[in-house]
PDB file of N, CA and C in Angstrom:
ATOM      1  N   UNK A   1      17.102  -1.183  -8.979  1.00  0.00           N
ATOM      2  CA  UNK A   1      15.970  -1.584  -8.183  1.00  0.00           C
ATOM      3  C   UNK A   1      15.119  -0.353  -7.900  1.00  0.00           C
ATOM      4  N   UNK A   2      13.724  -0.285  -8.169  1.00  0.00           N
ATOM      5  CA  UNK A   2      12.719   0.367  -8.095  1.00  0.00           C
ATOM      6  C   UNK A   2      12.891   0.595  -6.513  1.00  0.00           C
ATOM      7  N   UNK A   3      12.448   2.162  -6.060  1.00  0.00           N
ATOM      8  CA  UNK A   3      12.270   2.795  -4.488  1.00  0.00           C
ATOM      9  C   UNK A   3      11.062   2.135  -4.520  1.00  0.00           C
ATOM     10  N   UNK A   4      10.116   1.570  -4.903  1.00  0.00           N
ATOM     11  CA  UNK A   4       8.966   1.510  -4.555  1.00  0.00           C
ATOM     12  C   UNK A   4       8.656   0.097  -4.279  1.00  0.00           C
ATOM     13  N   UNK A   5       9.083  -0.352  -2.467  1.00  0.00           N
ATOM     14  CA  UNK A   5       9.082  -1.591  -2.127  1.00  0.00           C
ATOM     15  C   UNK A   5       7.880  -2.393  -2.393  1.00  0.00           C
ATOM     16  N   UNK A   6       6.685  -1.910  -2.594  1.00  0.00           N
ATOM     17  CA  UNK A   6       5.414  -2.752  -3.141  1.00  0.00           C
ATOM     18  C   UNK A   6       5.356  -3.315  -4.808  1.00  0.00           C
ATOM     19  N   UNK A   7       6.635  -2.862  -4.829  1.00  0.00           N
ATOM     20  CA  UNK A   7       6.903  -3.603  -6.121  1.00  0.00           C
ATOM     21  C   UNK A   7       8.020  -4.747  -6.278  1.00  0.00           C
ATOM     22  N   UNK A   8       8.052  -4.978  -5.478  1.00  0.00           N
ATOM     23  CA  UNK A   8       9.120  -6.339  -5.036  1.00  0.00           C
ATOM     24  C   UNK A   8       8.757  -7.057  -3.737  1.00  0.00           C
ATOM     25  N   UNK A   9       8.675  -8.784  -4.097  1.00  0.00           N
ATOM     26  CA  UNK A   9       8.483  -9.982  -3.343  1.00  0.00           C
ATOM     27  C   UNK A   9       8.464  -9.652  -1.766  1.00  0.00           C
ATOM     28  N   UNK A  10      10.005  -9.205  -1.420  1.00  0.00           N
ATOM     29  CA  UNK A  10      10.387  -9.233  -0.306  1.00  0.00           C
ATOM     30  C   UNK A  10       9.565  -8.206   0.673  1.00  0.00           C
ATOM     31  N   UNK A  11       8.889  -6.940  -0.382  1.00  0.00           N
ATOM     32  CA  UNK A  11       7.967  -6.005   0.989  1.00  0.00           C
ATOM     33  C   UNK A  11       7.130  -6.576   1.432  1.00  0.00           C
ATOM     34  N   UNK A  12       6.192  -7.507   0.630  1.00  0.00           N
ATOM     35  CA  UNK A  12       5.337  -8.142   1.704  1.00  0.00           C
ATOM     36  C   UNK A  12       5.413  -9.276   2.031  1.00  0.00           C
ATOM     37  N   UNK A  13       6.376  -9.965   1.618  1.00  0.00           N
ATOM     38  CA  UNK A  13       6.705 -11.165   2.746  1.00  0.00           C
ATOM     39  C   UNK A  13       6.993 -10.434   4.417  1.00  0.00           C
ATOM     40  N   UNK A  14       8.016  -9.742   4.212  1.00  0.00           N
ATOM     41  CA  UNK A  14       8.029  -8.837   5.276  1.00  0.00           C
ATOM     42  C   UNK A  14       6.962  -8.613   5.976  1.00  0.00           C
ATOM     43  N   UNK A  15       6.019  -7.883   5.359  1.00  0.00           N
ATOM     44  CA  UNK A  15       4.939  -7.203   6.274  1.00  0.00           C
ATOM     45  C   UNK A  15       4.071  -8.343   6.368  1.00  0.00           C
ATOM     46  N   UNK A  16       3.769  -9.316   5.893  1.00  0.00           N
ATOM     47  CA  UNK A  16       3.124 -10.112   6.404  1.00  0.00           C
ATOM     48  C   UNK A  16       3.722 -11.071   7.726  1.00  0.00           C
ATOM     49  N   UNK A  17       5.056 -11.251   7.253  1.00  0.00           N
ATOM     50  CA  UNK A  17       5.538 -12.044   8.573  1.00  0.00           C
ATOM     51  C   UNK A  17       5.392 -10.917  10.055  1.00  0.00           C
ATOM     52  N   UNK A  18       5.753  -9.632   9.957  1.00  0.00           N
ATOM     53  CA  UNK A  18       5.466  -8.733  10.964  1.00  0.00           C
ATOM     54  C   UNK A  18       4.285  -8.796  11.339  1.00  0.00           C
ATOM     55  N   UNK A  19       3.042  -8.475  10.584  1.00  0.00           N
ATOM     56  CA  UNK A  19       1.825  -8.682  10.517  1.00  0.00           C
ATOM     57  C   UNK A  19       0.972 -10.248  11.577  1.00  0.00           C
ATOM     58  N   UNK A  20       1.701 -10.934  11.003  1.00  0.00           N
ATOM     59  CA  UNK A  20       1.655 -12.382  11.743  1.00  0.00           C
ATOM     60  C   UNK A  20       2.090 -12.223  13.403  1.00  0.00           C
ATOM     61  N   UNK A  21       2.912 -11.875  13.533  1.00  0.00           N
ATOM     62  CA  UNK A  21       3.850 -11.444  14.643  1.00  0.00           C
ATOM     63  C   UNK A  21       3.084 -10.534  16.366  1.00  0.00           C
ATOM     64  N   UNK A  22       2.669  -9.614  15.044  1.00  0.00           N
ATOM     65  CA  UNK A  22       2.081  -8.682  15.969  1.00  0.00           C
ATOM     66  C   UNK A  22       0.188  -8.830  15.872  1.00  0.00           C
ATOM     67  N   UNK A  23      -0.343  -9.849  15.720  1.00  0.00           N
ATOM     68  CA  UNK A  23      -1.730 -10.078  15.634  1.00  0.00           C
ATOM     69  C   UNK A  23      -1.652 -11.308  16.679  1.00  0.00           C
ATOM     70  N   UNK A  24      -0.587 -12.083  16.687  1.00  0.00           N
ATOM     71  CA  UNK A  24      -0.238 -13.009  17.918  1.00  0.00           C
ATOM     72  C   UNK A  24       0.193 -12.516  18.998  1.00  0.00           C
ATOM     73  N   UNK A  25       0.847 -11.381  18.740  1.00  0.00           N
ATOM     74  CA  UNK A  25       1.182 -10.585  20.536  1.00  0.00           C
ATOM     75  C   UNK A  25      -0.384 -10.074  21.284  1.00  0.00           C
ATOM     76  N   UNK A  26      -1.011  -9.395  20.103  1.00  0.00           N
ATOM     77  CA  UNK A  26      -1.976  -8.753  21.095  1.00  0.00           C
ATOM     78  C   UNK A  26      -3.349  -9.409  20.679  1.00  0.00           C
ATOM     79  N   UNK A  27      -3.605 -10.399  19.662  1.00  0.00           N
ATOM     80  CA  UNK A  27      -4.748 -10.726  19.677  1.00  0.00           C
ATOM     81  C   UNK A  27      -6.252 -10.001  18.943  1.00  0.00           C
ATOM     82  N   UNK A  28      -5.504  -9.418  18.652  1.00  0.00           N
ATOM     83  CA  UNK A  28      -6.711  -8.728  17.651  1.00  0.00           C
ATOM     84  C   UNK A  28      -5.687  -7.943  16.771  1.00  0.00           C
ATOM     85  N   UNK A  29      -6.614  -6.763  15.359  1.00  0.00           N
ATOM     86  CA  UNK A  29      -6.047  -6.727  14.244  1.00  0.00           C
ATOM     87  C   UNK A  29      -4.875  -5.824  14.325  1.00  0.00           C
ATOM     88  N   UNK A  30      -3.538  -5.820  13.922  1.00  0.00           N
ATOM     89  CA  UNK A  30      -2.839  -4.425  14.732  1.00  0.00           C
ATOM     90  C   UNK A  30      -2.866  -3.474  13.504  1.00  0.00           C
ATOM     91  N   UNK A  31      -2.252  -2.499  13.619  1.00  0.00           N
ATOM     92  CA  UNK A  31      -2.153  -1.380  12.785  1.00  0.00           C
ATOM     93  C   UNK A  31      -0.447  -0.953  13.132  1.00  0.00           C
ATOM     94  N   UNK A  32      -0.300  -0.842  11.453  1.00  0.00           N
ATOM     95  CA  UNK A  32       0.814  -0.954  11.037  1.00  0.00           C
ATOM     96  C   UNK A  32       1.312   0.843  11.400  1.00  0.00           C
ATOM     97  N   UNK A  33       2.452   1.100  12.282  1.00  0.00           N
ATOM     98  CA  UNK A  33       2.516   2.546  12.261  1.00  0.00           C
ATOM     99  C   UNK A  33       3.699   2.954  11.447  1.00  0.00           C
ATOM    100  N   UNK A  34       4.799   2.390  11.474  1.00  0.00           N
ATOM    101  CA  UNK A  34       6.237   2.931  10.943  1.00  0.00           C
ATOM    102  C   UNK A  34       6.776   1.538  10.545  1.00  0.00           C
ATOM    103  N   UNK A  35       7.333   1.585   9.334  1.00  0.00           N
ATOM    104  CA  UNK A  35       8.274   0.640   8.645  1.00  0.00           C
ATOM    105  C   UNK A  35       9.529   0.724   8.200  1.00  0.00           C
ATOM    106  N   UNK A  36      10.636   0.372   8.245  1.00  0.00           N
ATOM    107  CA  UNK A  36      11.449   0.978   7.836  1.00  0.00           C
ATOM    108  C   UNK A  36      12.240  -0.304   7.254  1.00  0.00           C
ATOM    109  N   UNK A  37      12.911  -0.493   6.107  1.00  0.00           N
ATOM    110  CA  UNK A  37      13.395  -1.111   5.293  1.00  0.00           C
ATOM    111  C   UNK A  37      14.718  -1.070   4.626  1.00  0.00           C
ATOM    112  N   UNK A  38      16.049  -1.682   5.505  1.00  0.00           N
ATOM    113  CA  UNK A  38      17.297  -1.436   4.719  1.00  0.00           C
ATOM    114  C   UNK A  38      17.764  -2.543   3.760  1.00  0.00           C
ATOM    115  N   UNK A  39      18.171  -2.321   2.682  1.00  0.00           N
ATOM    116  CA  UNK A  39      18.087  -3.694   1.700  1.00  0.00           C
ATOM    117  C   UNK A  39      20.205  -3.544   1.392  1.00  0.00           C
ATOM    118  N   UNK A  40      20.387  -4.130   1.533  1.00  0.00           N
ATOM    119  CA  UNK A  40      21.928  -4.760   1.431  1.00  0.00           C
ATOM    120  C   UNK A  40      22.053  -5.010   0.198  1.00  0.00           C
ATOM    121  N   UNK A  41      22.632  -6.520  -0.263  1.00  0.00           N
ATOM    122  CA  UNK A  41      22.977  -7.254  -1.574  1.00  0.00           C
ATOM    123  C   UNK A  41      21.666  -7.707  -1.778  1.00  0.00           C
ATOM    124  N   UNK A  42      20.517  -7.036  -2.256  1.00  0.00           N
ATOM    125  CA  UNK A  42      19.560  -8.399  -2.619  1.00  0.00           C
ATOM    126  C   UNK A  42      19.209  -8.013  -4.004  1.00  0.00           C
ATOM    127  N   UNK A  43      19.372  -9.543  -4.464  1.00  0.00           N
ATOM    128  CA  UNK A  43      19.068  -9.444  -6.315  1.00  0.00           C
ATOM    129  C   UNK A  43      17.988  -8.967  -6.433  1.00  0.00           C
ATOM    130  N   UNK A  44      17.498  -8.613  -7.650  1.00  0.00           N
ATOM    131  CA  UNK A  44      16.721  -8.749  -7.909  1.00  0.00           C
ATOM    132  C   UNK A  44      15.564 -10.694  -8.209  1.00  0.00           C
ATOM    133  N   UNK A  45      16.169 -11.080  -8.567  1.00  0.00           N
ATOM    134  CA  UNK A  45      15.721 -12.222  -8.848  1.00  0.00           C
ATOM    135  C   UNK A  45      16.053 -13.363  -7.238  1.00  0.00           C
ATOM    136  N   UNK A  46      16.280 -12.939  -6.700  1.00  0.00           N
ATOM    137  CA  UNK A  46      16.108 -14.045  -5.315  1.00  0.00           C
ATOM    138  C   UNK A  46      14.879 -13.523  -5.054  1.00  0.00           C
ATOM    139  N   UNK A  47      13.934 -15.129  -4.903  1.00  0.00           N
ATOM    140  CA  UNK A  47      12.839 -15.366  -4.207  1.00  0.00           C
ATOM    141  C   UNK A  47      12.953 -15.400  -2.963  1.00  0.00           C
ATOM    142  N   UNK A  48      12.433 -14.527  -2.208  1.00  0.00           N
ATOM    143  CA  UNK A  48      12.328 -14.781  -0.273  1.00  0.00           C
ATOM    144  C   UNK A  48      11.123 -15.586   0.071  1.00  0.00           C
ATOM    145  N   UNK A  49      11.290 -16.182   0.802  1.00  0.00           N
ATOM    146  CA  UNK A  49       9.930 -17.225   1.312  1.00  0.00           C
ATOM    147  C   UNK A  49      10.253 -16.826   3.385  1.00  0.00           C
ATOM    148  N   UNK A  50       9.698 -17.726   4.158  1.00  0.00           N
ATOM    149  CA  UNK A  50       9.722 -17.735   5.222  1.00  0.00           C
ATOM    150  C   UNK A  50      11.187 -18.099   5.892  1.00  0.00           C
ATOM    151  N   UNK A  51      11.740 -19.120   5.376  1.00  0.00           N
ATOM    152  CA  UNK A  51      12.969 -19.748   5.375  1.00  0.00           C
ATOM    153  C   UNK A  51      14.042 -18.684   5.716  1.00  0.00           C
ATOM    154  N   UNK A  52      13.814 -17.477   4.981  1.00  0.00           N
ATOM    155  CA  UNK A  52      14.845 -16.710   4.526  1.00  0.00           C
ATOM    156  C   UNK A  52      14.655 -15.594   5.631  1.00  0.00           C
ATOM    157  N   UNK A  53      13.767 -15.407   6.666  1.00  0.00           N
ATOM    158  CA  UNK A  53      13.368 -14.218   7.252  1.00  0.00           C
ATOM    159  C   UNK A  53      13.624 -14.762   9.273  1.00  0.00           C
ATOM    160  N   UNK A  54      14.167 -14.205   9.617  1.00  0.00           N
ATOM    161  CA  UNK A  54      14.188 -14.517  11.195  1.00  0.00           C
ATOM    162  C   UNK A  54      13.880 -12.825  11.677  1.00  0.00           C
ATOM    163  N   UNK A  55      12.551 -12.471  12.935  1.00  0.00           N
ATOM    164  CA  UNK A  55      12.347 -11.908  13.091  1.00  0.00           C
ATOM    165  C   UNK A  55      12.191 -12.035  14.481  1.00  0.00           C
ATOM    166  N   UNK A  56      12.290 -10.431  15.719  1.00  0.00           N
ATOM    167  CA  UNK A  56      12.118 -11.054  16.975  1.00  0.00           C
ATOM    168  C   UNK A  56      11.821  -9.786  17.800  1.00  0.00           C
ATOM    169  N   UNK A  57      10.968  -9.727  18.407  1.00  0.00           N
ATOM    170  CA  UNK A  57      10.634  -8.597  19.570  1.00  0.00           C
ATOM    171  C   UNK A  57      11.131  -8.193  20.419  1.00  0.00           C
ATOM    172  N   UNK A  58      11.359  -6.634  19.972  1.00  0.00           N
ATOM    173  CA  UNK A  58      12.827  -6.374  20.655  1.00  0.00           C
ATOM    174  C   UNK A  58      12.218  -4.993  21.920  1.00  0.00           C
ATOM    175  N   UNK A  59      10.951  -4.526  21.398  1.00  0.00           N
ATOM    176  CA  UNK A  59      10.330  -4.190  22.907  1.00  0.00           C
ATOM    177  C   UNK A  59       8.927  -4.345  22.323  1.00  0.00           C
ATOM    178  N   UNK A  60       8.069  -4.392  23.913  1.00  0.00           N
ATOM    179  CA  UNK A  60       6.390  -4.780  24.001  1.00  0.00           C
ATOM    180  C   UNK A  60       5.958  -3.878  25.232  1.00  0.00           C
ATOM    181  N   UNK A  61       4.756  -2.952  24.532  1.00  0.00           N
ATOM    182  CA  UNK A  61       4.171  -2.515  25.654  1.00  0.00           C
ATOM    183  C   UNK A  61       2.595  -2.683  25.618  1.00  0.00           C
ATOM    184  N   UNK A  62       1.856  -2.598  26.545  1.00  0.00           N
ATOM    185  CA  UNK A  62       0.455  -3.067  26.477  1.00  0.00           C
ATOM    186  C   UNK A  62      -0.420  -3.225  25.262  1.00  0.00           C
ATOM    187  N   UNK A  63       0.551  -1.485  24.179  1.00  0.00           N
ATOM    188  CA  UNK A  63      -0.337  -0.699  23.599  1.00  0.00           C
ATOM    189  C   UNK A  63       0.800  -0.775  22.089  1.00  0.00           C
ATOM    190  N   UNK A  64       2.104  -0.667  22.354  1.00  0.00           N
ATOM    191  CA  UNK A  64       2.628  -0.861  21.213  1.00  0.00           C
ATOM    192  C   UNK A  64       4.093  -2.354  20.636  1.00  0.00           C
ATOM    193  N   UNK A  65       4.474  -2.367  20.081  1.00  0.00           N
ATOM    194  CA  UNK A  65       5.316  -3.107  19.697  1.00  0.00           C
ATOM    195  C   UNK A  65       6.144  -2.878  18.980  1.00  0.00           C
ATOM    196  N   UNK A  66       7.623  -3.316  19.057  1.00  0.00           N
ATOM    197  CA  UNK A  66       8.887  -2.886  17.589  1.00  0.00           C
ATOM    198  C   UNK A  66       9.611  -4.335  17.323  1.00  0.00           C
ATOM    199  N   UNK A  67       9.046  -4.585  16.108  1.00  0.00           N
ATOM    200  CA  UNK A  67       9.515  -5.874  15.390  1.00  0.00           C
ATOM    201  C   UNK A  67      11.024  -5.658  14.486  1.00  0.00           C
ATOM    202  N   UNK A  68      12.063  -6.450  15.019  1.00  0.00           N
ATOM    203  CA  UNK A  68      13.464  -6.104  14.206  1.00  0.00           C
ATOM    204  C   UNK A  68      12.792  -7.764  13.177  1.00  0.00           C
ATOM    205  N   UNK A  69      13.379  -7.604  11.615  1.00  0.00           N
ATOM    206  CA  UNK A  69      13.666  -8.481  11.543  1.00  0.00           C
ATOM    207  C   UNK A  69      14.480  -8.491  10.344  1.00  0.00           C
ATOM    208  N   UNK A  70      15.319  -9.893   9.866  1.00  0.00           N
ATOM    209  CA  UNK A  70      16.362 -10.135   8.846  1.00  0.00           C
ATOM    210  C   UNK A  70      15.985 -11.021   8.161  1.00  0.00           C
ATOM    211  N   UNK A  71      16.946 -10.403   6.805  1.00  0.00           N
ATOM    212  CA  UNK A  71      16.299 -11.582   5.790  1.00  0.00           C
ATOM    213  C   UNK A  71      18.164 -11.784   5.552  1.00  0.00           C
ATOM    214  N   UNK A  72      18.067 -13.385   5.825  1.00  0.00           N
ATOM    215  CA  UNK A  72      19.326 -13.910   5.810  1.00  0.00           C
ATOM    216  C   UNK A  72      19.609 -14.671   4.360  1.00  0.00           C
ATOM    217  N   UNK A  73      20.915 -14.610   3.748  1.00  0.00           N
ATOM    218  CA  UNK A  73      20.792 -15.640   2.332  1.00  0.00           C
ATOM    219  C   UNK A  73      22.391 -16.099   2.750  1.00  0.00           C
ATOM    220  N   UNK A  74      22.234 -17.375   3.145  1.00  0.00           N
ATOM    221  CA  UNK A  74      24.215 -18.197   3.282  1.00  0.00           C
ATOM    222  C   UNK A  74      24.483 -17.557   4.254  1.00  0.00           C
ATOM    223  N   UNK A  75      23.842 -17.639   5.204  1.00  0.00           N
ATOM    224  CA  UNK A  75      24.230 -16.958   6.354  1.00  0.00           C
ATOM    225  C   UNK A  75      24.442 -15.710   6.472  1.00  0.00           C
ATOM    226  N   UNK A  76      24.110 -14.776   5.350  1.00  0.00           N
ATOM    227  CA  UNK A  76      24.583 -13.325   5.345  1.00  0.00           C
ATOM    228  C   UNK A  76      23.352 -12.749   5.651  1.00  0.00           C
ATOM    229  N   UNK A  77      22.858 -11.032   6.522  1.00  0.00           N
ATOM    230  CA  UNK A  77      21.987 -10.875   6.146  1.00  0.00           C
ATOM    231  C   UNK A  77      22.322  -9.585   5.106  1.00  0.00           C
ATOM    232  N   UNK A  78      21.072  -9.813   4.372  1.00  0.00           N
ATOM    233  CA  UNK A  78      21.308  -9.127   3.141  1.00  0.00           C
ATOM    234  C   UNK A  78      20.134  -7.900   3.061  1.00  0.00           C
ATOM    235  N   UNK A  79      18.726  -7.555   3.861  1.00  0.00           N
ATOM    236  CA  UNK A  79      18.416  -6.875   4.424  1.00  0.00           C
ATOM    237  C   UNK A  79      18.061  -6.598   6.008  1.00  0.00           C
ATOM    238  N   UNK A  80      17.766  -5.835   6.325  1.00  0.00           N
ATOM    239  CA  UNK A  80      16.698  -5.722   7.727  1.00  0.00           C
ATOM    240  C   UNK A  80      15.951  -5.026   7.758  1.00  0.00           C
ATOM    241  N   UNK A  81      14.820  -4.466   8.727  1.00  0.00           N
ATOM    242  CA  UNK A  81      13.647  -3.904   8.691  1.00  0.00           C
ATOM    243  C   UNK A  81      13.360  -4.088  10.334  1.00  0.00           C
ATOM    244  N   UNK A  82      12.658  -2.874  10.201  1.00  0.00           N
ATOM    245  CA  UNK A  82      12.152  -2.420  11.740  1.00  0.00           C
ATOM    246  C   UNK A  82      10.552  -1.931  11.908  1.00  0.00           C
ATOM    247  N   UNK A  83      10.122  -2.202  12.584  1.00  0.00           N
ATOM    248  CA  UNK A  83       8.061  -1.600  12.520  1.00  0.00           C
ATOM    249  C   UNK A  83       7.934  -1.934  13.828  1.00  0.00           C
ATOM    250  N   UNK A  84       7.073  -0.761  14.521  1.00  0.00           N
ATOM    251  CA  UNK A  84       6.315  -0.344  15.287  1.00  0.00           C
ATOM    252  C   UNK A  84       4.722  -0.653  14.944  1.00  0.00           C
ATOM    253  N   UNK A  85       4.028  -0.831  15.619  1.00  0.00           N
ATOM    254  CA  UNK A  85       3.100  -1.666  15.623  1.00  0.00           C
ATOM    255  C   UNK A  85       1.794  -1.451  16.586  1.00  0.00           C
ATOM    256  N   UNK A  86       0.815  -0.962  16.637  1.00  0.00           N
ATOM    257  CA  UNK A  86      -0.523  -1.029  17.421  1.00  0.00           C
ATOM    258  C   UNK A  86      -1.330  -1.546  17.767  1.00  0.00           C
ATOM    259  N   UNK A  87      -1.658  -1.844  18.781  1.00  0.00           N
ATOM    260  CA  UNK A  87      -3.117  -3.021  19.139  1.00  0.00           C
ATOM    261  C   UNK A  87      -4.715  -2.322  18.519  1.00  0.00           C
ATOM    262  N   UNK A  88      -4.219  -1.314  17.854  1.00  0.00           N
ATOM    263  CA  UNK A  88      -5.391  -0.602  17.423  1.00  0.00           C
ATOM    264  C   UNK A  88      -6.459  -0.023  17.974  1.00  0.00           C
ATOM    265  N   UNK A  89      -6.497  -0.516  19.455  1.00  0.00           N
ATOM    266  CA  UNK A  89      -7.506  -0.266  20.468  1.00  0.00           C
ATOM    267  C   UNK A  89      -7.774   1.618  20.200  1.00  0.00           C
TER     268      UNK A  89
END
């Protein structure tokens, strides 16, 4: 598997579901500051969709945000990922 997560499905399902996440906390566009991406068992060939991703806010401050989230397959999770997040103001 290629280091270069913009070359596989799952980086931006990711960042878009984060993306989603944190444009609903604060309401306008955020800015993406730190990402971080641990990948477990994942094939190459598993498709991730929404189904596959549970994500949840694990602190909020006026000005920033840190999104944990997992990508689960059979109940396992098989990666996770963490981002910090800006109201951009």
């Amino acid at each position: 598997m290629s280091n270069h997560h913009t070359r596989h499905n799952y980086y931006q399902t990711i960042l878009d579901n984060k993306h989603a996440i944190a444009t609903s906390e604060f309401g306008v566009k955020p800015k993406l500051l730190t990402i971080n991406i641990d990948l477990g068992d994942l094939d190459d060939n598993f498709e991730i969709n929404e189904s596959h991703i549970k994500s949840s806010i694990e602190k909020k401050s006026k000005d920033t945000l840190f999104i944990k989230t997992y990508i689960i397959k059979d109940d396992e999770i098989i990666a996770s990922s963490s981002s910090v997040w800006s109201n951009n103001l």
